[in-house]
PDB file of N, CA and C in Angstrom:
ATOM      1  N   UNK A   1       1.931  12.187   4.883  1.00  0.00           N
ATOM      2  CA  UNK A   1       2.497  11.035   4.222  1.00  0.00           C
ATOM      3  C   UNK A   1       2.077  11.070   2.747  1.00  0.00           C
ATOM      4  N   UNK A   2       2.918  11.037   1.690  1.00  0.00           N
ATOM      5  CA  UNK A   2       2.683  11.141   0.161  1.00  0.00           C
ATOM      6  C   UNK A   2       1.999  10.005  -0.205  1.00  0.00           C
ATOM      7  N   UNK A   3       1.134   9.789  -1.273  1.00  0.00           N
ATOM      8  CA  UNK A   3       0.394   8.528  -1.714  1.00  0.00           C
ATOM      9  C   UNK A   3       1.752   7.990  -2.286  1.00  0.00           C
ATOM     10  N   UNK A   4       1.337   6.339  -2.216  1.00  0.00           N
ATOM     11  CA  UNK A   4       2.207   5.540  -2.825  1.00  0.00           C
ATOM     12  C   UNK A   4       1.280   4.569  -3.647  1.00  0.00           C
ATOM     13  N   UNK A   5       1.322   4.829  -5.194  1.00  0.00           N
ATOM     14  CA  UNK A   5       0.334   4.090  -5.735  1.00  0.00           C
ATOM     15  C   UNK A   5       1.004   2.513  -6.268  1.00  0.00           C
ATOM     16  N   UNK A   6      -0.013   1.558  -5.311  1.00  0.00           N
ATOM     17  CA  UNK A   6       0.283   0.276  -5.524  1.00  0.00           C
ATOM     18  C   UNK A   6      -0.501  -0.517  -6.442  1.00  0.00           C
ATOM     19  N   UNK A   7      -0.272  -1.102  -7.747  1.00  0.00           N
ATOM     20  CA  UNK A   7      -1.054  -2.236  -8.556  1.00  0.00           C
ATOM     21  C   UNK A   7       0.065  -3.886  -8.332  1.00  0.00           C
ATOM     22  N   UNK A   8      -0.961  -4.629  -7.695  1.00  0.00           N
ATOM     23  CA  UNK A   8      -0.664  -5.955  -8.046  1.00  0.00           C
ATOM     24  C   UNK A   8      -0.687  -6.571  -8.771  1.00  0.00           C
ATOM     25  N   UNK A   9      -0.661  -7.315  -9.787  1.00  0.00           N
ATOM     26  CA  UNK A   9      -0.973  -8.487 -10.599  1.00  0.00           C
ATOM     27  C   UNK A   9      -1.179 -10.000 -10.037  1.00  0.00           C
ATOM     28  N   UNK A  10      -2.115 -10.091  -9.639  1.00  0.00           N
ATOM     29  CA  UNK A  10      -2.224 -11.284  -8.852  1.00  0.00           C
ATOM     30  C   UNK A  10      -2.338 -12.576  -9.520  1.00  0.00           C
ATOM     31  N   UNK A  11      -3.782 -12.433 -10.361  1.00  0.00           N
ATOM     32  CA  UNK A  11      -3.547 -13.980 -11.370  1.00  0.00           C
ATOM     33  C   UNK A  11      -3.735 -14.950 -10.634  1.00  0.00           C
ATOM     34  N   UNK A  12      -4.446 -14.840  -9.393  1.00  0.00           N
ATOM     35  CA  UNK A  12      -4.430 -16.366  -8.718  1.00  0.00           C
ATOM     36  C   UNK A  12      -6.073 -17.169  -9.354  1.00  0.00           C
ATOM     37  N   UNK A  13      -5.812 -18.428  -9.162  1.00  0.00           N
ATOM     38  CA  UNK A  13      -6.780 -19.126  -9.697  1.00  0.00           C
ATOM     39  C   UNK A  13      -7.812 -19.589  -8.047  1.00  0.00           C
ATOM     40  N   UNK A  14      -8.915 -19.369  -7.681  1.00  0.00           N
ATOM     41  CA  UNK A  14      -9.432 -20.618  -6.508  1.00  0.00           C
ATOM     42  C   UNK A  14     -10.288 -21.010  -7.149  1.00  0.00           C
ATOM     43  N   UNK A  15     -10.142 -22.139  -7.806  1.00  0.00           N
ATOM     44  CA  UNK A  15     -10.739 -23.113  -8.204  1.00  0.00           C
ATOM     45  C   UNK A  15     -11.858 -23.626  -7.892  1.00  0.00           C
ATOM     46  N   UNK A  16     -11.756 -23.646  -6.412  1.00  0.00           N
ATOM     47  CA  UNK A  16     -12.844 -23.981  -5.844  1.00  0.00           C
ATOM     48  C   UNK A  16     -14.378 -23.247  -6.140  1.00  0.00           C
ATOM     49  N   UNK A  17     -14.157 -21.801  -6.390  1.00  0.00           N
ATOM     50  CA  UNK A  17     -14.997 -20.939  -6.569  1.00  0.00           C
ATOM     51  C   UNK A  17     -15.142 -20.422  -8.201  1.00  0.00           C
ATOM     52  N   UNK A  18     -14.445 -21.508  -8.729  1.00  0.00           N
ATOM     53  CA  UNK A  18     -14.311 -20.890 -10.609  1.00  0.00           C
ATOM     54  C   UNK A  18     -13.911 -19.030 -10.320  1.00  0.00           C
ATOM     55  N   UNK A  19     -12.867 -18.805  -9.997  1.00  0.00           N
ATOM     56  CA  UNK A  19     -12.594 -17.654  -9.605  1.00  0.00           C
ATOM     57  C   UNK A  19     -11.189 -17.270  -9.547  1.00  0.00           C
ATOM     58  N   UNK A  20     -11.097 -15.908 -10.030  1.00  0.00           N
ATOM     59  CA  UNK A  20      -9.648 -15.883 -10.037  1.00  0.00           C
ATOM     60  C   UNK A  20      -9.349 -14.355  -9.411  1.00  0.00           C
ATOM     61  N   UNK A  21      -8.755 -14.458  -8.520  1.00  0.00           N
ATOM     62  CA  UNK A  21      -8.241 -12.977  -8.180  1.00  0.00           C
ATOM     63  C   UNK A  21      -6.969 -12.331  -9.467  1.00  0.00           C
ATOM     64  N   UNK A  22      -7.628 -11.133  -9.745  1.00  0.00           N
ATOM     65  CA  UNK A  22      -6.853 -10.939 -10.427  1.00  0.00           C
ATOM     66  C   UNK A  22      -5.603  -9.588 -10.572  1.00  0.00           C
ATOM     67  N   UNK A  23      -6.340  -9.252  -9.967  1.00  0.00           N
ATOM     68  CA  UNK A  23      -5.514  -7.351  -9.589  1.00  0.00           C
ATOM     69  C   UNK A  23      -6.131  -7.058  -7.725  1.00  0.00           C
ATOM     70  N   UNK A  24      -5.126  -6.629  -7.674  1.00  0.00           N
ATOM     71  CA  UNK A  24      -5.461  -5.828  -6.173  1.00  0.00           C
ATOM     72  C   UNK A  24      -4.166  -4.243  -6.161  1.00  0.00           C
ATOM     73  N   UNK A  25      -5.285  -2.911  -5.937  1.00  0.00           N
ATOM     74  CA  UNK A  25      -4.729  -2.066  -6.564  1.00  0.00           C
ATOM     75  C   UNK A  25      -5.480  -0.904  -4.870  1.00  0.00           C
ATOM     76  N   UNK A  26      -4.166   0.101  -5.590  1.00  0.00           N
ATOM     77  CA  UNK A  26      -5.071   1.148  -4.278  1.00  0.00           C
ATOM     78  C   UNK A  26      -5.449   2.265  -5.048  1.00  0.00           C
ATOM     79  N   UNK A  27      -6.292   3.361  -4.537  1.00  0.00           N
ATOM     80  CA  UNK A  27      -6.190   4.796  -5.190  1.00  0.00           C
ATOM     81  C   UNK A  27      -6.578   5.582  -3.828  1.00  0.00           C
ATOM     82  N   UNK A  28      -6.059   7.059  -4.078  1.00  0.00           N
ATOM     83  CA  UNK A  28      -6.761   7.888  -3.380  1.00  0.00           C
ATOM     84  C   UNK A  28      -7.936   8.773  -3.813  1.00  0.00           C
ATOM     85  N   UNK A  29      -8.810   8.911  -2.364  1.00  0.00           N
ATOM     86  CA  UNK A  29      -9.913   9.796  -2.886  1.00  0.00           C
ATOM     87  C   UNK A  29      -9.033  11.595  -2.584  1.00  0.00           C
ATOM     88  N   UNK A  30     -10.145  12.665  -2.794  1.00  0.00           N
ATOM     89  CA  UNK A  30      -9.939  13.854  -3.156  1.00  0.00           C
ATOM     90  C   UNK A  30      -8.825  14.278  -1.918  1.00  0.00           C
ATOM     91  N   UNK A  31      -9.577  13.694  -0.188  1.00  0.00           N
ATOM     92  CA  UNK A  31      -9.486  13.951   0.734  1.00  0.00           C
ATOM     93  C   UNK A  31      -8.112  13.013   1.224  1.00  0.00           C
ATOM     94  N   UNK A  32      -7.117  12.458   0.425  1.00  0.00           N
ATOM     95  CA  UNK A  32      -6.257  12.141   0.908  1.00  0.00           C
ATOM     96  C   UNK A  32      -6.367  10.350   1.511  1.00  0.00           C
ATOM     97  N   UNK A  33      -8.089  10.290   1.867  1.00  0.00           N
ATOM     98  CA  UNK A  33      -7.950   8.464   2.087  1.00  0.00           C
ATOM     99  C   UNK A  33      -7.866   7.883   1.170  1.00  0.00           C
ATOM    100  N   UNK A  34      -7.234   6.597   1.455  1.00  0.00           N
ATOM    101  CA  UNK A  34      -6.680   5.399   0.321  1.00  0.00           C
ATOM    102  C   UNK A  34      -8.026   4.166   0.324  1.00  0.00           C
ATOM    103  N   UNK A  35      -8.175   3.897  -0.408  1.00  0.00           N
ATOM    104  CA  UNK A  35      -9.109   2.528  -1.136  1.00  0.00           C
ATOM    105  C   UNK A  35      -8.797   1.618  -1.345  1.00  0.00           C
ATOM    106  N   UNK A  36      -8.630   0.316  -1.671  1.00  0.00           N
ATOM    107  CA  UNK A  36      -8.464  -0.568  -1.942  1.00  0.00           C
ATOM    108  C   UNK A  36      -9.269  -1.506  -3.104  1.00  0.00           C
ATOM    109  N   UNK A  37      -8.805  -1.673  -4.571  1.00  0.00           N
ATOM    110  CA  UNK A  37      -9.679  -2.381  -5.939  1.00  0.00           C
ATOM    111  C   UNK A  37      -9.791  -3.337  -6.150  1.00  0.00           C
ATOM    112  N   UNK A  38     -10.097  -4.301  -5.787  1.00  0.00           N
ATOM    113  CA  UNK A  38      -9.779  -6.208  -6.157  1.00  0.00           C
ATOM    114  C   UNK A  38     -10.556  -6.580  -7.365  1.00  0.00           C
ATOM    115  N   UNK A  39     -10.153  -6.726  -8.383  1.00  0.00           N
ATOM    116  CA  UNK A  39     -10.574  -7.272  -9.532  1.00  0.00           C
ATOM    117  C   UNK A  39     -10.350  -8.811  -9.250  1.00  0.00           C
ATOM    118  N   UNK A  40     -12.127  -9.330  -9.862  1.00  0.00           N
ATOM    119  CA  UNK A  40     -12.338 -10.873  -9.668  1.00  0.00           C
ATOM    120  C   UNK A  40     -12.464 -10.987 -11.156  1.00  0.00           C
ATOM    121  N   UNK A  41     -12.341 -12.356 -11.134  1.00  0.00           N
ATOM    122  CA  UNK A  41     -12.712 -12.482 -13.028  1.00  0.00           C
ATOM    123  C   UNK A  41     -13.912 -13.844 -12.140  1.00  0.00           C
ATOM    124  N   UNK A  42     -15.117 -14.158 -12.282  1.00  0.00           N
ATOM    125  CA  UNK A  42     -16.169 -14.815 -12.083  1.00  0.00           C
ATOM    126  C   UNK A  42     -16.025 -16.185 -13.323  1.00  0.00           C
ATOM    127  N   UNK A  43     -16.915 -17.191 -12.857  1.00  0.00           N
ATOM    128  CA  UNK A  43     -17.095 -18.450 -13.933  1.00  0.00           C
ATOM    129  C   UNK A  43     -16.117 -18.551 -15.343  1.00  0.00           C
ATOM    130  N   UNK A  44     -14.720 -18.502 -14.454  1.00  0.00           N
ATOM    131  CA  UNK A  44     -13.364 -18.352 -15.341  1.00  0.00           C
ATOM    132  C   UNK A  44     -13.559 -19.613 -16.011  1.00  0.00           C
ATOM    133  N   UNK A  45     -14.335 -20.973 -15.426  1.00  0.00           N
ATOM    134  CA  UNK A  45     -14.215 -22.201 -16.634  1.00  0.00           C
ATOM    135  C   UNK A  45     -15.250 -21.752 -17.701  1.00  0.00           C
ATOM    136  N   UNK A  46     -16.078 -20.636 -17.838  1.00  0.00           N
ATOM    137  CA  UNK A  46     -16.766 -20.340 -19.125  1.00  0.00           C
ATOM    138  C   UNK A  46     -15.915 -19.730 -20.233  1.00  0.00           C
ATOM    139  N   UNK A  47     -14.693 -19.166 -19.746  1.00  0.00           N
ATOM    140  CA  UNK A  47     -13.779 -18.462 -20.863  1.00  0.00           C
ATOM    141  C   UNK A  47     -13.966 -17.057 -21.007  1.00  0.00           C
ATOM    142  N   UNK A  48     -14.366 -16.694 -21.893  1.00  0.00           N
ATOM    143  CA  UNK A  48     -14.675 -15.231 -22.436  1.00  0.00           C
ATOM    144  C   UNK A  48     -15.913 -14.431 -21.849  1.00  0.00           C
ATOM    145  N   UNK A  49     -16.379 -15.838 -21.361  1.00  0.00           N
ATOM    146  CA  UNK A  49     -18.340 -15.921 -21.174  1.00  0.00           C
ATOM    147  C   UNK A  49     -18.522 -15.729 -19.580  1.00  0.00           C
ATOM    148  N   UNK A  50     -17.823 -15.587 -19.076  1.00  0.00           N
ATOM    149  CA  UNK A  50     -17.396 -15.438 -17.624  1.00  0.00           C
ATOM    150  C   UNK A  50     -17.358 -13.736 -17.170  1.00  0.00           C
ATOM    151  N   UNK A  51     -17.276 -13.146 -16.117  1.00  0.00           N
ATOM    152  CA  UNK A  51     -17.471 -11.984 -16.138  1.00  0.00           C
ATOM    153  C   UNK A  51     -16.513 -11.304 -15.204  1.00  0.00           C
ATOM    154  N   UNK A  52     -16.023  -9.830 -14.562  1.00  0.00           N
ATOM    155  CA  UNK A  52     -15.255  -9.406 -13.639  1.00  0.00           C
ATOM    156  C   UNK A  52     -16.456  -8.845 -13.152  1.00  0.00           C
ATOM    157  N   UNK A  53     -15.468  -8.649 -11.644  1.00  0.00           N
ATOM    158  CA  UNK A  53     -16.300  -8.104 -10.612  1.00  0.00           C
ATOM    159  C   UNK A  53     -15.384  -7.260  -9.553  1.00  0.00           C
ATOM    160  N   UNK A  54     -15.811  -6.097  -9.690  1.00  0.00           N
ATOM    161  CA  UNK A  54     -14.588  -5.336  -8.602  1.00  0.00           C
ATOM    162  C   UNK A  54     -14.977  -5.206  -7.155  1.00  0.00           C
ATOM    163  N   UNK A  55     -14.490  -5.400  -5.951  1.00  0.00           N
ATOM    164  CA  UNK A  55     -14.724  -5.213  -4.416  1.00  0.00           C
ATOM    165  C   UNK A  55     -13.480  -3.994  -3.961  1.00  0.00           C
ATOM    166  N   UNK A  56     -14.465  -3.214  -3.101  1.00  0.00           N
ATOM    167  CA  UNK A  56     -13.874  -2.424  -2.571  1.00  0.00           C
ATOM    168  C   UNK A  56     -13.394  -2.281  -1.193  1.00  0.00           C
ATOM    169  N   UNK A  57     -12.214  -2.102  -0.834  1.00  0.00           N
ATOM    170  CA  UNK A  57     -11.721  -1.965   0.590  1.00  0.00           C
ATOM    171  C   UNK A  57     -11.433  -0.739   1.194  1.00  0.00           C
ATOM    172  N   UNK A  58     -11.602  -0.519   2.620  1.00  0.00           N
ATOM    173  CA  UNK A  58     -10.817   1.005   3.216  1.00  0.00           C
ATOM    174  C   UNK A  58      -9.257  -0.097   3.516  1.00  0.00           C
ATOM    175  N   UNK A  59      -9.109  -1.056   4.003  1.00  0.00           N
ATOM    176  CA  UNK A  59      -7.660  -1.476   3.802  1.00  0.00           C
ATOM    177  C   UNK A  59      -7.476  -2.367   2.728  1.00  0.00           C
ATOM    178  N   UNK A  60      -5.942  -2.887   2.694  1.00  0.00           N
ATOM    179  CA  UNK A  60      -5.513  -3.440   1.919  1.00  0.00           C
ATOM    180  C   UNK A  60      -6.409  -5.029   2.263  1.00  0.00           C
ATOM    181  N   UNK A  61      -6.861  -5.797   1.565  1.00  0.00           N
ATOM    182  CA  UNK A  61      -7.588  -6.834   2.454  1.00  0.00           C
ATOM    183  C   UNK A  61      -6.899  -8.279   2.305  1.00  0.00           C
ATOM    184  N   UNK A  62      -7.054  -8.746   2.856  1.00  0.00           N
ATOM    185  CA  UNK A  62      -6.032 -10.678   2.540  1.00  0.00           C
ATOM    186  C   UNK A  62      -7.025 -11.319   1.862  1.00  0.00           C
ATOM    187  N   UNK A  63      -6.340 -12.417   1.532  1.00  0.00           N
ATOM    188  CA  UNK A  63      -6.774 -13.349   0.539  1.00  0.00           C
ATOM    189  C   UNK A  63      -7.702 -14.451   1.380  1.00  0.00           C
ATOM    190  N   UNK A  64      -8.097 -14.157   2.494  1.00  0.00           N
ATOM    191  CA  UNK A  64      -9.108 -14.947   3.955  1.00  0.00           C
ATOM    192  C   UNK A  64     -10.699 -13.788   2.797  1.00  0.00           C
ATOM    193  N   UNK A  65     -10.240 -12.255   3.191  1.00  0.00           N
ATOM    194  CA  UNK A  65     -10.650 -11.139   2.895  1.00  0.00           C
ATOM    195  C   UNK A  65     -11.740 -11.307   1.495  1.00  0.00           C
ATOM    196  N   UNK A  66     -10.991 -11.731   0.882  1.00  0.00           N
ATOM    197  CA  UNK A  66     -11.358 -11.753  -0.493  1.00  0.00           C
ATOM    198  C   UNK A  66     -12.113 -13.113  -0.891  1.00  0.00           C
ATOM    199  N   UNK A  67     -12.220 -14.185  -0.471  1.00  0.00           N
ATOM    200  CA  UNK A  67     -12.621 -15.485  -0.972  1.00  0.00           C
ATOM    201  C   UNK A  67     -13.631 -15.233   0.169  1.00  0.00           C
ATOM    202  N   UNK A  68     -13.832 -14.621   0.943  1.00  0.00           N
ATOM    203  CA  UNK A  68     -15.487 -14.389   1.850  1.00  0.00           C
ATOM    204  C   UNK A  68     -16.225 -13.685   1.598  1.00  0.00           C
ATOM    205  N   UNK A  69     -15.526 -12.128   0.513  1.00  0.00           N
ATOM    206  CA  UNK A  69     -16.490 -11.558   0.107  1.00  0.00           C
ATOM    207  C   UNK A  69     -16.838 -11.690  -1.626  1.00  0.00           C
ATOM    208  N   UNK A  70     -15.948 -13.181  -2.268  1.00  0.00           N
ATOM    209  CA  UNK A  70     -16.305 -13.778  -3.427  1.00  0.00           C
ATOM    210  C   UNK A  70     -17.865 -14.722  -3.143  1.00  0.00           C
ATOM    211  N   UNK A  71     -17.000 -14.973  -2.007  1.00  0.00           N
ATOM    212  CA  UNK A  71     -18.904 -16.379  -1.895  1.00  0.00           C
ATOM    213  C   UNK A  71     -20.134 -15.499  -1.548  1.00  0.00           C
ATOM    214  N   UNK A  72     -19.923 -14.594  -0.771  1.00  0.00           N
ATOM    215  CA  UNK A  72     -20.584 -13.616  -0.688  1.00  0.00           C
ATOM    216  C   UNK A  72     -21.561 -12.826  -2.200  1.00  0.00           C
ATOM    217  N   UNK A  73     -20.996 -12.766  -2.487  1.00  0.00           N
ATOM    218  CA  UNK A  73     -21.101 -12.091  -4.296  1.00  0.00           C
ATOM    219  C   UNK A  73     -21.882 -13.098  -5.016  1.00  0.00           C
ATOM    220  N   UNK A  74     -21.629 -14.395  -5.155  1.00  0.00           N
ATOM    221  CA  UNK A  74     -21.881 -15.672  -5.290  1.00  0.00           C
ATOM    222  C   UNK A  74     -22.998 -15.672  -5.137  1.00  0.00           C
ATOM    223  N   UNK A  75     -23.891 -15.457  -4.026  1.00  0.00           N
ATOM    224  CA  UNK A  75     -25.202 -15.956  -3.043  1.00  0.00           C
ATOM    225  C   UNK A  75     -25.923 -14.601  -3.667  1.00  0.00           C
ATOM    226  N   UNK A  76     -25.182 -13.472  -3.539  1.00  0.00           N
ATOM    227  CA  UNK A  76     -26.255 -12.386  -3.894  1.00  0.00           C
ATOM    228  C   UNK A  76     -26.688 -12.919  -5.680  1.00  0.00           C
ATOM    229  N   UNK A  77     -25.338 -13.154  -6.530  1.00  0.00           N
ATOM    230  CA  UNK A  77     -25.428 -13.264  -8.044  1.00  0.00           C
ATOM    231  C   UNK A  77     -26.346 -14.203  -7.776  1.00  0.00           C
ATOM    232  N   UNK A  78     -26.546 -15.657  -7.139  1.00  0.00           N
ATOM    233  CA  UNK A  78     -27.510 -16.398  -8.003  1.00  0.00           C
ATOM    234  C   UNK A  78     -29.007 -15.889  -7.449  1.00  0.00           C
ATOM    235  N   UNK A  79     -29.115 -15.508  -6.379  1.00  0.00           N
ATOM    236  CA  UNK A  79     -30.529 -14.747  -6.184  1.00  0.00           C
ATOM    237  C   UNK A  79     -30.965 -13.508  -6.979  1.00  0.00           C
ATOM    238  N   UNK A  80     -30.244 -12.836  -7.352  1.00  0.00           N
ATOM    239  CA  UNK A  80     -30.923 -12.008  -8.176  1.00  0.00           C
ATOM    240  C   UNK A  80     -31.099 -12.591  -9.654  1.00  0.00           C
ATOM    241  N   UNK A  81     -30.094 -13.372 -10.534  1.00  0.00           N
ATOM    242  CA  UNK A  81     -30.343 -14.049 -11.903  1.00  0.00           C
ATOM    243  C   UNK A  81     -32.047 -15.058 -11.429  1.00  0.00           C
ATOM    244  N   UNK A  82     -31.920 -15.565 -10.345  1.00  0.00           N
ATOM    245  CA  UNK A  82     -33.146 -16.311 -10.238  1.00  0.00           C
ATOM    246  C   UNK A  82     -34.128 -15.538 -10.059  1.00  0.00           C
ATOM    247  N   UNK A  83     -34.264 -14.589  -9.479  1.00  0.00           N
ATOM    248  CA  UNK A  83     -35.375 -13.578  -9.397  1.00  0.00           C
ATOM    249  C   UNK A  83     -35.909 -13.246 -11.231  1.00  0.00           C
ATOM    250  N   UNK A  84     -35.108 -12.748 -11.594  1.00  0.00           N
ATOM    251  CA  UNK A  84     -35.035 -12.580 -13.093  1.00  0.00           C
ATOM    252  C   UNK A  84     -35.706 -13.945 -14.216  1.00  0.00           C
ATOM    253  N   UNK A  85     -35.781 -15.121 -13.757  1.00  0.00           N
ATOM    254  CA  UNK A  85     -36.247 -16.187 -14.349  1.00  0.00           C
ATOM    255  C   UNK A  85     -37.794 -16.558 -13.860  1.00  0.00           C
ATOM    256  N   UNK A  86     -37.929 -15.755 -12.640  1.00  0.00           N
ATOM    257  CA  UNK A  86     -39.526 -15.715 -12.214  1.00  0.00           C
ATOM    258  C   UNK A  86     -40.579 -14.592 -13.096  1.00  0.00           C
ATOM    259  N   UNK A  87     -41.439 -14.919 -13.158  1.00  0.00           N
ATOM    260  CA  UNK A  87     -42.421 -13.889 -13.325  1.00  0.00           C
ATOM    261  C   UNK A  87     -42.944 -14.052 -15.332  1.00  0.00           C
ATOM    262  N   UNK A  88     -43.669 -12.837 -15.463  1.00  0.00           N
ATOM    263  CA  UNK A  88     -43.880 -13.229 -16.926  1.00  0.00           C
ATOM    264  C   UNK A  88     -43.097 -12.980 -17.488  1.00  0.00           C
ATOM    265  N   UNK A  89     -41.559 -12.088 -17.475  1.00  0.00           N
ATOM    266  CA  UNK A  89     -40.949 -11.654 -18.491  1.00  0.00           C
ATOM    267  C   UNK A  89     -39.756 -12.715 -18.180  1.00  0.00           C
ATOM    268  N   UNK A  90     -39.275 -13.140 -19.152  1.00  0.00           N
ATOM    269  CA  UNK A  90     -37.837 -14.327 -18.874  1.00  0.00           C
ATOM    270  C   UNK A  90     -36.810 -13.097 -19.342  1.00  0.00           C
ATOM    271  N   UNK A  91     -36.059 -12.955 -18.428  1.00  0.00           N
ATOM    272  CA  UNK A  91     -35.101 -11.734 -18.349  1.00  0.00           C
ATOM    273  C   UNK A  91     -33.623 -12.142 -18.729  1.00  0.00           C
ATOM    274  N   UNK A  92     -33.480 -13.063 -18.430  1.00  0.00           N
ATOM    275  CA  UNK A  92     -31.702 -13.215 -18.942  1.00  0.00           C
ATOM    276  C   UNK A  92     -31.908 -14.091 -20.340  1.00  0.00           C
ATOM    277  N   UNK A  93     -30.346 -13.514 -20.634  1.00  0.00           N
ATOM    278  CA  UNK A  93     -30.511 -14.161 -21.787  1.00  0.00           C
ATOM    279  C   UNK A  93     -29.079 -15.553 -21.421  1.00  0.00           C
ATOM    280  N   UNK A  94     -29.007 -15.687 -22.655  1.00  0.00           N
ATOM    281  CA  UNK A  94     -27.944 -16.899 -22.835  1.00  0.00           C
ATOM    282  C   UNK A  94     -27.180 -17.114 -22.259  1.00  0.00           C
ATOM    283  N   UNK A  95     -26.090 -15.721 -22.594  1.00  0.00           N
ATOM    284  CA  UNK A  95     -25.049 -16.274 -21.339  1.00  0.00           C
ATOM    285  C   UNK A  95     -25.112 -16.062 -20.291  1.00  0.00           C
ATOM    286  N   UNK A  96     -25.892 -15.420 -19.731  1.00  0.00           N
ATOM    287  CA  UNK A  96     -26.206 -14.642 -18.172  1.00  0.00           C
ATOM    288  C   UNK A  96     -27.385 -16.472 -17.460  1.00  0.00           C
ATOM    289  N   UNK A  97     -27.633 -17.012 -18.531  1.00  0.00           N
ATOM    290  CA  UNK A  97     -28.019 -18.082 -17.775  1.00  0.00           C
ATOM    291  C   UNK A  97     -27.174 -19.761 -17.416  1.00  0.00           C
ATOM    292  N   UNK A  98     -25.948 -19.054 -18.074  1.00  0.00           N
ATOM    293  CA  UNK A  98     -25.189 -19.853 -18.414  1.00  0.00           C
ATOM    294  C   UNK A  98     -24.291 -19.981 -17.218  1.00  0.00           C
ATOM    295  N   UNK A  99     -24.209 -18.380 -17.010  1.00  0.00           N
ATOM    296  CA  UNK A  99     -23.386 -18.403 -16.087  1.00  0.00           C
ATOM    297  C   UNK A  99     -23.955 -18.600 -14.567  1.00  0.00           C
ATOM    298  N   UNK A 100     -25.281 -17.863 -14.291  1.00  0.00           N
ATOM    299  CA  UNK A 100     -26.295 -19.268 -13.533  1.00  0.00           C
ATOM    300  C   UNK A 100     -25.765 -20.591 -13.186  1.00  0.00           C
ATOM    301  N   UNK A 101     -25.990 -20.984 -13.666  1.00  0.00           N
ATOM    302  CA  UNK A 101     -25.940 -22.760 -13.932  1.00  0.00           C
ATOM    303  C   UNK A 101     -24.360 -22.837 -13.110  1.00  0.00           C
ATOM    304  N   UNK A 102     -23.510 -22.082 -13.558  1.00  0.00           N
ATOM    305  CA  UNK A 102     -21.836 -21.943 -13.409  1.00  0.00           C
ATOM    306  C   UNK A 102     -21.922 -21.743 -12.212  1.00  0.00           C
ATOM    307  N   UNK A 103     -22.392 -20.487 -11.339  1.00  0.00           N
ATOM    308  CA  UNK A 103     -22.347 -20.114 -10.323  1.00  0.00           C
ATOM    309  C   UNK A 103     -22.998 -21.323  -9.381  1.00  0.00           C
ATOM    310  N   UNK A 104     -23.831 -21.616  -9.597  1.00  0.00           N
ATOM    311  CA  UNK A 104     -25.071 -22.755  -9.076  1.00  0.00           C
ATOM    312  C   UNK A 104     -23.928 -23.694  -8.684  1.00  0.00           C
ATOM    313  N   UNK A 105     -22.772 -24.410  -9.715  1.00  0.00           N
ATOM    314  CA  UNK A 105     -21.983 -25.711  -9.202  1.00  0.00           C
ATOM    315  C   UNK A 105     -21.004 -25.231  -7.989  1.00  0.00           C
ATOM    316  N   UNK A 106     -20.709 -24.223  -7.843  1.00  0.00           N
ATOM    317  CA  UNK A 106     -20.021 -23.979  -6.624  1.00  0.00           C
ATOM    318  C   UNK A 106     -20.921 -23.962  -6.021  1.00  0.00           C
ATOM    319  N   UNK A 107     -19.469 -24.574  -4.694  1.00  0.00           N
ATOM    320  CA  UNK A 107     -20.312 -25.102  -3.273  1.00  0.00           C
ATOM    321  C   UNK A 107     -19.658 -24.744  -2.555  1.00  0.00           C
ATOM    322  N   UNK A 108     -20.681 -23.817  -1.952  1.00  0.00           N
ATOM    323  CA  UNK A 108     -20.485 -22.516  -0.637  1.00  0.00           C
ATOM    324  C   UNK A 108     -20.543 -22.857   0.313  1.00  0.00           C
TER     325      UNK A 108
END
């Protein structure tokens, strides 16, 4: 079966999660299996100051798919920025604490 290379433009907003799906794309590896790319854009009410985040699939995954492994992402991001605010060295800077705070108001 020949690859058929698919890019979405998705652009969806979930609000709920300050989050926006934004691309869902496939590629193949060397060996002929297909992948799956989901570009997130993160703390979209910060603007510019907000960040992407790519998830990877062996299938194409649904949008159930994707908003479980956003909150997911969510729980790991604010535990590690908080790890980073412990100890003697204060490790993030401005906007990385900003976006903290951002991540922190969603409710998982």
């Amino acid at each position: 079966m020949k690859f058929e290379k698919v890019k979405e433009r998705i652009f969806k907003p979930i609000k709920e999660l300050d989050a926006e799906i934004r691309t869902i794309e496939n590629e193949e590896y060397e060996d002929k299996s297909v992948y799956w790319i989901v570009m997130i854009g993160l703390c979209e009410s910060m603007g510019e100051h907000g960040y992407n985040y790519t998830l990877f699939y062996d299938n194409k995954p649904t949008e159930e798919e994707i908003i479980k492994d956003i909150k997911e992402h969510i729980k790991e991001e604010i535990y590690e920025l908080e790890h980073q605010l412990v100890g003697i060295i204060h490790c993030l800077g401005d906007t990385e604490e900003r976006q903290l705070e951002c991540l922190k108001r969603v409710r998982i």
